[in-house]
PDB file of N, CA and C in Angstrom:
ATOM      1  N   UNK A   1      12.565  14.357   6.638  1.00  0.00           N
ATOM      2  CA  UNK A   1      12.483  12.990   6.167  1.00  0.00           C
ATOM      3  C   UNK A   1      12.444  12.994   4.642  1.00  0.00           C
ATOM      4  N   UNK A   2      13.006  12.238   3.816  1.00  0.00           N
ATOM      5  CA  UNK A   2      13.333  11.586   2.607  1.00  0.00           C
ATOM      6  C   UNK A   2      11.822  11.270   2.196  1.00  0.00           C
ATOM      7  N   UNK A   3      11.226  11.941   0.751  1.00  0.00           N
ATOM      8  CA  UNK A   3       9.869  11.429   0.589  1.00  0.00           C
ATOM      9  C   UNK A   3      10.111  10.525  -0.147  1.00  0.00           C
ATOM     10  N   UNK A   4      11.362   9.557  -0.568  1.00  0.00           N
ATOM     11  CA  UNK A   4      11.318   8.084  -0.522  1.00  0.00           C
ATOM     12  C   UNK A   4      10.634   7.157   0.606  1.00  0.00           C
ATOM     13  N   UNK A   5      10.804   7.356   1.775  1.00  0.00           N
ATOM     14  CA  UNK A   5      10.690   6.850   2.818  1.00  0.00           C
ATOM     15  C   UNK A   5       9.462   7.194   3.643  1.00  0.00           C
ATOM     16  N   UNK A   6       8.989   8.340   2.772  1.00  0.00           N
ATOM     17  CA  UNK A   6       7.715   8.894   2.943  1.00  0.00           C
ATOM     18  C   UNK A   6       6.720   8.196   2.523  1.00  0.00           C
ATOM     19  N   UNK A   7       7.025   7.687   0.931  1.00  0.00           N
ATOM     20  CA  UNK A   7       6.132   7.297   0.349  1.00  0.00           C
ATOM     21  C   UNK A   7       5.550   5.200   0.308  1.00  0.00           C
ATOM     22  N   UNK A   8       6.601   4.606   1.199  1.00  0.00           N
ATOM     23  CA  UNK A   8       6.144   3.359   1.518  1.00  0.00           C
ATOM     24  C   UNK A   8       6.010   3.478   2.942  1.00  0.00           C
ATOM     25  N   UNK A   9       4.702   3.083   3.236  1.00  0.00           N
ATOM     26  CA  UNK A   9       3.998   3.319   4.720  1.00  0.00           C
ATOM     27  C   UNK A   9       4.614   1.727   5.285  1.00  0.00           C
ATOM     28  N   UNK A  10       4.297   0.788   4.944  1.00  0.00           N
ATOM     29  CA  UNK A  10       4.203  -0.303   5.692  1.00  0.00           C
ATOM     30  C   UNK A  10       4.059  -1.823   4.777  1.00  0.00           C
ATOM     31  N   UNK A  11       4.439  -2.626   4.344  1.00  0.00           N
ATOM     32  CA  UNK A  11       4.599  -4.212   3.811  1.00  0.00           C
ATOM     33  C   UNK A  11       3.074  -4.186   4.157  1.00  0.00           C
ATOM     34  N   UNK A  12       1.968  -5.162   3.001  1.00  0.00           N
ATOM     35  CA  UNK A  12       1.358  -5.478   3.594  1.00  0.00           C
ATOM     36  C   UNK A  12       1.436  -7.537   3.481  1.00  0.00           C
ATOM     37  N   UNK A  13       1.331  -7.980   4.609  1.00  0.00           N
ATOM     38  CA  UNK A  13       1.723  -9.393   4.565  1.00  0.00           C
ATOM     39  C   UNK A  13       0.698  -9.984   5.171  1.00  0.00           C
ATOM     40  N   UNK A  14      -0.109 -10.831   3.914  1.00  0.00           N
ATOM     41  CA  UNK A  14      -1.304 -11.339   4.027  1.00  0.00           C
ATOM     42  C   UNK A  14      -0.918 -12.537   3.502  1.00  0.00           C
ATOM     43  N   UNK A  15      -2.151 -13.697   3.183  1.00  0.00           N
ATOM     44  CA  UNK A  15      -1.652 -15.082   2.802  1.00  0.00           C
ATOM     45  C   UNK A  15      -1.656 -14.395   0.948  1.00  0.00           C
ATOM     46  N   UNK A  16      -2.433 -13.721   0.675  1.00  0.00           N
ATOM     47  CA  UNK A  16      -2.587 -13.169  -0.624  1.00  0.00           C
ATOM     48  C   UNK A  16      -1.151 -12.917  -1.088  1.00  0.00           C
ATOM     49  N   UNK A  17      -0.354 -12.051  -0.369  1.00  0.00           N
ATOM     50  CA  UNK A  17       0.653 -11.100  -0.492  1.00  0.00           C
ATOM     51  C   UNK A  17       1.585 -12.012  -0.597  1.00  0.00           C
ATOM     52  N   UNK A  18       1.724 -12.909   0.795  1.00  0.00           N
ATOM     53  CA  UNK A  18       2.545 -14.201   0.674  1.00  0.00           C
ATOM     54  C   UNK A  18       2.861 -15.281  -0.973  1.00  0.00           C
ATOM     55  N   UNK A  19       1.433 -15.680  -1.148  1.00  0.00           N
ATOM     56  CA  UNK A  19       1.978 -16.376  -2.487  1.00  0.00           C
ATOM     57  C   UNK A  19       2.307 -15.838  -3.288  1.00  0.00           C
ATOM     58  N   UNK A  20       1.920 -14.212  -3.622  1.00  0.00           N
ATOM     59  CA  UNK A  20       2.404 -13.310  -4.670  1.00  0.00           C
ATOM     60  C   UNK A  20       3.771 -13.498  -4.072  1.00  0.00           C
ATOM     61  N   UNK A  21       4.135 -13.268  -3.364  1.00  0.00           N
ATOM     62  CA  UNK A  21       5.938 -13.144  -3.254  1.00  0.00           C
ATOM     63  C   UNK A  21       6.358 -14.499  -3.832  1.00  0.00           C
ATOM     64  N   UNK A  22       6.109 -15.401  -3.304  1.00  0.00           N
ATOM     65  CA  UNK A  22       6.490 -16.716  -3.599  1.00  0.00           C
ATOM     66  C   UNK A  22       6.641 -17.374  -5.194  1.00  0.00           C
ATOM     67  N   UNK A  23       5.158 -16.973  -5.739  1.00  0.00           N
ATOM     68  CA  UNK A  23       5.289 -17.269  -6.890  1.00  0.00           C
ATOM     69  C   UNK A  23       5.768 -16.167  -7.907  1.00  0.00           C
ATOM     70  N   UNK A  24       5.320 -14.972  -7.760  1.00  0.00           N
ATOM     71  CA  UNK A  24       5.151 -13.971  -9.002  1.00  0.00           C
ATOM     72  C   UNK A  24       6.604 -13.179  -8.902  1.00  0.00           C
ATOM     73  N   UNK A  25       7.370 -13.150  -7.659  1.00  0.00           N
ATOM     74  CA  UNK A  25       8.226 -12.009  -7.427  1.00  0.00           C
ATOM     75  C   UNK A  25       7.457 -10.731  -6.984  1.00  0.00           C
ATOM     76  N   UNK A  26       6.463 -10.487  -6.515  1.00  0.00           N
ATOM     77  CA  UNK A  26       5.626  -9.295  -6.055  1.00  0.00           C
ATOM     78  C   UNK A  26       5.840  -9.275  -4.834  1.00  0.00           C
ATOM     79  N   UNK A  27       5.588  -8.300  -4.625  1.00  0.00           N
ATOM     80  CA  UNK A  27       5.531  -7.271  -3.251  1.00  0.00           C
ATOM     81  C   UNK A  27       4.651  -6.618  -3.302  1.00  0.00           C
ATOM     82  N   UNK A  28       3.866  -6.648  -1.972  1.00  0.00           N
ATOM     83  CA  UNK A  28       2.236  -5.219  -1.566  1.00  0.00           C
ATOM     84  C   UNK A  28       3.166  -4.641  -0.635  1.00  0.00           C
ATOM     85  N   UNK A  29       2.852  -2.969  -0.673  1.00  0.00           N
ATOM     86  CA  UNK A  29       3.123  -2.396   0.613  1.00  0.00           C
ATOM     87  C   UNK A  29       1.728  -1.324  -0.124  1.00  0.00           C
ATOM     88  N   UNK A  30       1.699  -0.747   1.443  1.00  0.00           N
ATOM     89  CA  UNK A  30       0.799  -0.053   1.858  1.00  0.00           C
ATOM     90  C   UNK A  30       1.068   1.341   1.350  1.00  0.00           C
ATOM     91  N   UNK A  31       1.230   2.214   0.716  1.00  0.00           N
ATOM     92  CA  UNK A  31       1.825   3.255   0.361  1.00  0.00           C
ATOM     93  C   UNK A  31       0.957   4.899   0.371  1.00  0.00           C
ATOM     94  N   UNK A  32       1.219   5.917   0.565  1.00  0.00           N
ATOM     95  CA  UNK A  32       0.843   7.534   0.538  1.00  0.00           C
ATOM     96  C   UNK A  32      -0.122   7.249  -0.614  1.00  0.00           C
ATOM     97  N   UNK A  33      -0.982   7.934  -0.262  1.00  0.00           N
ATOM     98  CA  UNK A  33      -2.184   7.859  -1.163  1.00  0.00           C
ATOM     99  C   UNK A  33      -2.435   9.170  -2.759  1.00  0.00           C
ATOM    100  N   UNK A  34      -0.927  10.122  -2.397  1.00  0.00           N
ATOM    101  CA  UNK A  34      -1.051  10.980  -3.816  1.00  0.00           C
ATOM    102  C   UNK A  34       0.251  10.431  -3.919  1.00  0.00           C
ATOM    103  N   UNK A  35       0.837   9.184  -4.049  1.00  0.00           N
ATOM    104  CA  UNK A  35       2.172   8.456  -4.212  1.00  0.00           C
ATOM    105  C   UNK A  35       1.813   8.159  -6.375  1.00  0.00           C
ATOM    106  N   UNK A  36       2.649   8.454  -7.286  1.00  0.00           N
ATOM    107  CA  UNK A  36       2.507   7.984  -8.375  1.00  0.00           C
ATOM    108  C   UNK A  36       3.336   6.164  -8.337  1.00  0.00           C
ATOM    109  N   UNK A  37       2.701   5.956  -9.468  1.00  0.00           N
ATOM    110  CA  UNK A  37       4.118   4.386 -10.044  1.00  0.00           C
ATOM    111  C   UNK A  37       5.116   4.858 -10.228  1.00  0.00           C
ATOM    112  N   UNK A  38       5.746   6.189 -10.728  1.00  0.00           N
ATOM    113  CA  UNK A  38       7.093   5.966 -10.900  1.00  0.00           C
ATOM    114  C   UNK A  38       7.652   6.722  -9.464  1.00  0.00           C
ATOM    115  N   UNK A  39       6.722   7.514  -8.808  1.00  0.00           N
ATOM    116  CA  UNK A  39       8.027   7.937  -7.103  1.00  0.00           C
ATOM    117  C   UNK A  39       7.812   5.996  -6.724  1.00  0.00           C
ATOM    118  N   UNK A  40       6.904   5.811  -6.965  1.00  0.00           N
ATOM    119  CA  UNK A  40       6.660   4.155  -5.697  1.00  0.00           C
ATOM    120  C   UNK A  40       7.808   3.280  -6.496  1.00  0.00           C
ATOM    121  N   UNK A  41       8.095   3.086  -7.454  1.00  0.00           N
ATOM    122  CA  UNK A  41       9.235   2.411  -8.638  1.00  0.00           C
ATOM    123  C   UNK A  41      10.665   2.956  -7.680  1.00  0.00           C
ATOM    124  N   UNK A  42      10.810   4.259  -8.171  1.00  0.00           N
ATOM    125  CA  UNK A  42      11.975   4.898  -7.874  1.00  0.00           C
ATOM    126  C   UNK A  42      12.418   4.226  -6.052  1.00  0.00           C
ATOM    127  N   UNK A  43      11.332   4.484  -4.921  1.00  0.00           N
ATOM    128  CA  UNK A  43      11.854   4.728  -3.614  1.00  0.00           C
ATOM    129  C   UNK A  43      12.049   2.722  -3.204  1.00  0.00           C
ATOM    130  N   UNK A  44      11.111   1.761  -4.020  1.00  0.00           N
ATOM    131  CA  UNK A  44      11.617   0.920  -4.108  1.00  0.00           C
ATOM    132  C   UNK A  44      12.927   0.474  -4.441  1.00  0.00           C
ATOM    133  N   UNK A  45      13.383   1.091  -5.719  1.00  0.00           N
ATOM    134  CA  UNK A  45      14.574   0.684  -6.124  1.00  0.00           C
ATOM    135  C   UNK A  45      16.137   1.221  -5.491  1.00  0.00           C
ATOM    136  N   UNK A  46      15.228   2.635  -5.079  1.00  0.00           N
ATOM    137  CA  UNK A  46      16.710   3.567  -3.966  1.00  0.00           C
ATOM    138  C   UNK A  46      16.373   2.623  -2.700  1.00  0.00           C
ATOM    139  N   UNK A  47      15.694   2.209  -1.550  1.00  0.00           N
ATOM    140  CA  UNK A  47      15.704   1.929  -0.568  1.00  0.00           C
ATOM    141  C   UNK A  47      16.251   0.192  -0.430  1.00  0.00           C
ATOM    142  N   UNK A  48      15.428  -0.609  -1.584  1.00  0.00           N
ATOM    143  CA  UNK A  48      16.087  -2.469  -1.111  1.00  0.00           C
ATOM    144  C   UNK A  48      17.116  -2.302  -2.295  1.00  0.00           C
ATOM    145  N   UNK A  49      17.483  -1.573  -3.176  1.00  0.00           N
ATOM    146  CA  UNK A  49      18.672  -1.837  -4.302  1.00  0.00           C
ATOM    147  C   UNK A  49      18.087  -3.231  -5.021  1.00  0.00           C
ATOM    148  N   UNK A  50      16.794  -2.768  -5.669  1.00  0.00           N
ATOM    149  CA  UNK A  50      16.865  -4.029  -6.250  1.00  0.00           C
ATOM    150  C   UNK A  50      15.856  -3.684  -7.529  1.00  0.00           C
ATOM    151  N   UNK A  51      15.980  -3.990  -8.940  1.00  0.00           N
ATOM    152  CA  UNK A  51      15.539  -3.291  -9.974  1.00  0.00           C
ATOM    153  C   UNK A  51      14.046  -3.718 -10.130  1.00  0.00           C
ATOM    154  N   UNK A  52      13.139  -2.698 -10.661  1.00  0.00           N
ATOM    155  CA  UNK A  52      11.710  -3.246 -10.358  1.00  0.00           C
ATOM    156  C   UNK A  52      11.202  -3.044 -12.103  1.00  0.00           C
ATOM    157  N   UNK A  53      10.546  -4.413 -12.486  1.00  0.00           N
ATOM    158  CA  UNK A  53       9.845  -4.210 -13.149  1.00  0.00           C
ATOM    159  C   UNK A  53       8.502  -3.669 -13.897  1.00  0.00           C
ATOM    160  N   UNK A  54       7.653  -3.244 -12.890  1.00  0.00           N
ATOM    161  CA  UNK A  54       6.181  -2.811 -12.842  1.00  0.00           C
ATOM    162  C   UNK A  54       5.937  -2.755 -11.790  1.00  0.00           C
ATOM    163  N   UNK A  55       4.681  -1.994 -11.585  1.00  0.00           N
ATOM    164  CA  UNK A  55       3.956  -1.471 -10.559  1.00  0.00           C
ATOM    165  C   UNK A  55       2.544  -1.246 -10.823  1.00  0.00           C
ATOM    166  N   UNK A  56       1.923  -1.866  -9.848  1.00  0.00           N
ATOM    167  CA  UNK A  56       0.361  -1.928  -9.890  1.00  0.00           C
ATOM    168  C   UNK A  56      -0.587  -1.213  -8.674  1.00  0.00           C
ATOM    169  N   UNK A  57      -0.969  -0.504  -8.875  1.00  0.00           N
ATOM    170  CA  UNK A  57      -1.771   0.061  -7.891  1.00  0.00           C
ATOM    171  C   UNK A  57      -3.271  -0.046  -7.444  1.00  0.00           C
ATOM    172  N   UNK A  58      -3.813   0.153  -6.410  1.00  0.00           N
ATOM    173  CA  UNK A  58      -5.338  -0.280  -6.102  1.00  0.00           C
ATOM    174  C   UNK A  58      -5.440   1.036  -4.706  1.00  0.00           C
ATOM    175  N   UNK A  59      -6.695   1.580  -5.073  1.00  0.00           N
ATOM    176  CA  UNK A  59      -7.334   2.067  -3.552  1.00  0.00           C
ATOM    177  C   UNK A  59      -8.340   1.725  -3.488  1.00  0.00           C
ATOM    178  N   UNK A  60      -8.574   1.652  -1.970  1.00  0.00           N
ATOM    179  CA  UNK A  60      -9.141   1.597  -1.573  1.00  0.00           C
ATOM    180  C   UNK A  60     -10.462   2.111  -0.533  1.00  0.00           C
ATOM    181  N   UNK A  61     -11.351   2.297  -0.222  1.00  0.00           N
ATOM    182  CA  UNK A  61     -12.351   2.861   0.388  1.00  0.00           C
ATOM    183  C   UNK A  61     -12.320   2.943   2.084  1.00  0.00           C
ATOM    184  N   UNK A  62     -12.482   3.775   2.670  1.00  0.00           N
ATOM    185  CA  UNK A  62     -12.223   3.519   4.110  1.00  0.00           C
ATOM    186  C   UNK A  62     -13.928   3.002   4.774  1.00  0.00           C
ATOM    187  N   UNK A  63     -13.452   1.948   5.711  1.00  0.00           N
ATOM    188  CA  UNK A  63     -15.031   1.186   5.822  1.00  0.00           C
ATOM    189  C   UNK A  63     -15.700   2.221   6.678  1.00  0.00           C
ATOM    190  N   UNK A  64     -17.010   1.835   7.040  1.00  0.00           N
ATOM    191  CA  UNK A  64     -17.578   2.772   8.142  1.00  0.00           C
ATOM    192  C   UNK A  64     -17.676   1.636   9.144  1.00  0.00           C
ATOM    193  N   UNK A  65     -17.779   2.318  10.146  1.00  0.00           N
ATOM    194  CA  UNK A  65     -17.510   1.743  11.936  1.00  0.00           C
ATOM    195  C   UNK A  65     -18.192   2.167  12.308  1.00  0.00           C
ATOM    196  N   UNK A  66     -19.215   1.511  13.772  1.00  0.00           N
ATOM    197  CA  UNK A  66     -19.712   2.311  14.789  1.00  0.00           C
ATOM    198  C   UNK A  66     -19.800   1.804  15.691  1.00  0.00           C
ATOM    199  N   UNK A  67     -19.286   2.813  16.884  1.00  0.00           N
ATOM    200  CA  UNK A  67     -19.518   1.903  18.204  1.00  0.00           C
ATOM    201  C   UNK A  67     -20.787   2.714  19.442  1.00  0.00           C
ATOM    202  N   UNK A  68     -21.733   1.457  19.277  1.00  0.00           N
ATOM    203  CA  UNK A  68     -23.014   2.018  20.193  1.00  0.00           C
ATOM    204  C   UNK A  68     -24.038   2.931  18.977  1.00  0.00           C
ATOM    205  N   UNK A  69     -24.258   4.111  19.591  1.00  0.00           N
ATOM    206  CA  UNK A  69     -24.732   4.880  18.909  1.00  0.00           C
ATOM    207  C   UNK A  69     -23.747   5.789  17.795  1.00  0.00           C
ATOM    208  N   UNK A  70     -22.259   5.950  18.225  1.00  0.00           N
ATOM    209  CA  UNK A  70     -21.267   6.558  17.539  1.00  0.00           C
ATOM    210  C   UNK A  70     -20.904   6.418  16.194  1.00  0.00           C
ATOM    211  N   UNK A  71     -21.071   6.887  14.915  1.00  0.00           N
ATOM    212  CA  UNK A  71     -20.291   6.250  13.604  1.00  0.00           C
ATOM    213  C   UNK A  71     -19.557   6.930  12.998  1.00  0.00           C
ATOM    214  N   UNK A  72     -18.463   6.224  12.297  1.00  0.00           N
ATOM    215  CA  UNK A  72     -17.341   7.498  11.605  1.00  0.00           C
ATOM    216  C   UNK A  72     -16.778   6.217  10.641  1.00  0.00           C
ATOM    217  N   UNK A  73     -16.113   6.681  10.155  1.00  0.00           N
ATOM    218  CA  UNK A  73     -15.064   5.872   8.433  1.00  0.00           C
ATOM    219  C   UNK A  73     -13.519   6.135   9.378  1.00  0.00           C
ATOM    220  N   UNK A  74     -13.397   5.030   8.848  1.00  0.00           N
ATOM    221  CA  UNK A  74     -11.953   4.107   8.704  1.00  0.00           C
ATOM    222  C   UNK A  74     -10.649   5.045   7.310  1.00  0.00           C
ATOM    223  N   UNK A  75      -9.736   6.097   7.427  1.00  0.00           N
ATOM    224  CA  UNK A  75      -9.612   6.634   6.239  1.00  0.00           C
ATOM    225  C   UNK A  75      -9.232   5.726   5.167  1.00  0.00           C
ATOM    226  N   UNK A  76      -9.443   6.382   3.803  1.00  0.00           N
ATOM    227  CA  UNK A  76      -9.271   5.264   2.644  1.00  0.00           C
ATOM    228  C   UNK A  76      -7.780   5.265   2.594  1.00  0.00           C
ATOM    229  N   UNK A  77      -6.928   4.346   1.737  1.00  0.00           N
ATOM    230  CA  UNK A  77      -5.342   4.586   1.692  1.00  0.00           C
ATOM    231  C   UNK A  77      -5.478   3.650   0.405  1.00  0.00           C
ATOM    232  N   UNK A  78      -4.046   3.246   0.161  1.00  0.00           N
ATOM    233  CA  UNK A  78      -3.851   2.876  -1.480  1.00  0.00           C
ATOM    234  C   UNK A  78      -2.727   1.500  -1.372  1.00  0.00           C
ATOM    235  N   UNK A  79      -2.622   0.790  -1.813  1.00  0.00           N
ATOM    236  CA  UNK A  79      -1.468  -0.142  -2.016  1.00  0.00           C
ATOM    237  C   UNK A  79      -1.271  -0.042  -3.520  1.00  0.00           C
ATOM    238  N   UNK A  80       0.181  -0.950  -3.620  1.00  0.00           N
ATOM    239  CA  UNK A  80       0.623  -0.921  -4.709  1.00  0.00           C
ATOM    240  C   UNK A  80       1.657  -2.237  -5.136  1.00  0.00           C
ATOM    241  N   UNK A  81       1.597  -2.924  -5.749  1.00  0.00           N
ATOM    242  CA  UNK A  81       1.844  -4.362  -5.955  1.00  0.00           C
ATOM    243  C   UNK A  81       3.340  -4.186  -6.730  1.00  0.00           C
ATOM    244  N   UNK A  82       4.345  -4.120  -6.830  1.00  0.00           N
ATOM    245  CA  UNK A  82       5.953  -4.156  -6.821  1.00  0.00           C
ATOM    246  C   UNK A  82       5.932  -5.218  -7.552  1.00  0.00           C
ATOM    247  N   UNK A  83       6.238  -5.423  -9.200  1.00  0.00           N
ATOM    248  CA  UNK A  83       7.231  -6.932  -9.268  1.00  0.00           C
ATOM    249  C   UNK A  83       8.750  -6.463  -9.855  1.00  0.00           C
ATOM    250  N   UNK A  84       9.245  -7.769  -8.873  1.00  0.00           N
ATOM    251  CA  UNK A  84      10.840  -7.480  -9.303  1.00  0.00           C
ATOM    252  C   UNK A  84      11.054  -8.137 -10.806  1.00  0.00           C
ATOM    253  N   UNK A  85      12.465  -7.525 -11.302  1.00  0.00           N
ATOM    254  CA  UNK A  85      12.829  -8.084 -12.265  1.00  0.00           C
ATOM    255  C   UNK A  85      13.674 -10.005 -12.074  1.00  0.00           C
ATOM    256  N   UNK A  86      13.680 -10.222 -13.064  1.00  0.00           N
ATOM    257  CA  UNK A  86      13.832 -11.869 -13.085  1.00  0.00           C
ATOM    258  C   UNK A  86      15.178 -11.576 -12.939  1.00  0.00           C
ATOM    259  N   UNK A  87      15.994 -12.439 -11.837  1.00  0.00           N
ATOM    260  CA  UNK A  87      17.312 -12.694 -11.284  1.00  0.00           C
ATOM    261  C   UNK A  87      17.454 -12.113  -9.837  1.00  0.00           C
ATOM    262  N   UNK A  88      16.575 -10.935  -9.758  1.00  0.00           N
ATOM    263  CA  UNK A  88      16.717 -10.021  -8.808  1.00  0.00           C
ATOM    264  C   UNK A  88      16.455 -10.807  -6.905  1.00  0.00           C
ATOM    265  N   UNK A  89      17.061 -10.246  -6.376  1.00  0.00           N
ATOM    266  CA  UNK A  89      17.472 -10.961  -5.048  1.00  0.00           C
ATOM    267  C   UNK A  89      15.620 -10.706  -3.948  1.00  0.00           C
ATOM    268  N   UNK A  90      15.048 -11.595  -4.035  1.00  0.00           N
ATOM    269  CA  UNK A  90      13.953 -11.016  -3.311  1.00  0.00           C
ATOM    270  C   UNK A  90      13.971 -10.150  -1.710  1.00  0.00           C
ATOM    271  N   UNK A  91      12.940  -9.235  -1.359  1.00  0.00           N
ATOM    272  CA  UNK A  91      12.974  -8.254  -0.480  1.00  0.00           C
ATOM    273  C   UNK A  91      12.498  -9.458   0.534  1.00  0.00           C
ATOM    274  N   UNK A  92      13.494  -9.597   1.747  1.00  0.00           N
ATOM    275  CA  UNK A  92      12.935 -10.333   3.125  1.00  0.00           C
ATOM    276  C   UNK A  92      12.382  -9.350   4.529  1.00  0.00           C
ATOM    277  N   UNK A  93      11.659  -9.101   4.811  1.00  0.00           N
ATOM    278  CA  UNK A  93      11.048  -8.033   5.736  1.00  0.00           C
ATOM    279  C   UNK A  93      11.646  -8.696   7.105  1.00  0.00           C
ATOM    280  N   UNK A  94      11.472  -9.876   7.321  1.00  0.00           N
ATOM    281  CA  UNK A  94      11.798 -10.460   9.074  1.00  0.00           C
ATOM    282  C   UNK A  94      13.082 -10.852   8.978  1.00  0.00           C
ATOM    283  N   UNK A  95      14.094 -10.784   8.441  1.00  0.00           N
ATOM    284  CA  UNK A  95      15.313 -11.031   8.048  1.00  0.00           C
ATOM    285  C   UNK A  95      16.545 -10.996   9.231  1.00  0.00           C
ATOM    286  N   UNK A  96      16.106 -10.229  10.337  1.00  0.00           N
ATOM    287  CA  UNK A  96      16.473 -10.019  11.467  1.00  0.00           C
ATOM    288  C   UNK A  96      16.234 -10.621  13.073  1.00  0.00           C
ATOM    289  N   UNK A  97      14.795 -11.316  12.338  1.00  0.00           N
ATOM    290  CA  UNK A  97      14.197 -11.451  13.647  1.00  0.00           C
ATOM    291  C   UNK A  97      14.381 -12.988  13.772  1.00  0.00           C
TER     292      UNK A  97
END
């Protein structure tokens, strides 16, 4: 496998994520947690063909859980906030469905 394709796990699409698309041109996806800004830049721009202006990143902590007497953590992972450049054709995820 392509560690382009390695390195974006999953869209994350929240009402948060939503108005960022709407208003800002941003995109969250969920991304590899030793992922830098410029592989997450690069596999954006090789995979939707579409030129990216910045990249913002955040991790996060994995929660703790327990069920009954049982407890363990949730693992931590990282997102990373994508804005496109101005003109650029926005990324549609359900485009199919």
């Amino acid at each position: 496998m392509n560690r382009r394709h390695y390195i974006l796990r999953t869209p994350v699409i929240t009402e948060k994520s939503t108005n960022l698309k709407e208003g800002n041109r941003t995109l969250a996806f969920r991304v590899v947690r030793d992922a830098n800004k410029i592989e997450i830049k690069d596999a954006v721009e090789k995979i939707f063909k579409v030129k990216v202006e910045s990249v913002r990143t955040a991790n996060f902590h994995g929660k703790k859980r327990r069920q009954g007497r049982y407890s363990g953590r949730r693992p931590d992972w990282k997102k990373a906030y994508v804005t496109l450049k101005q003109g650029e054709k926005m990324i549609e995820f359900f485009e199919t469905a």
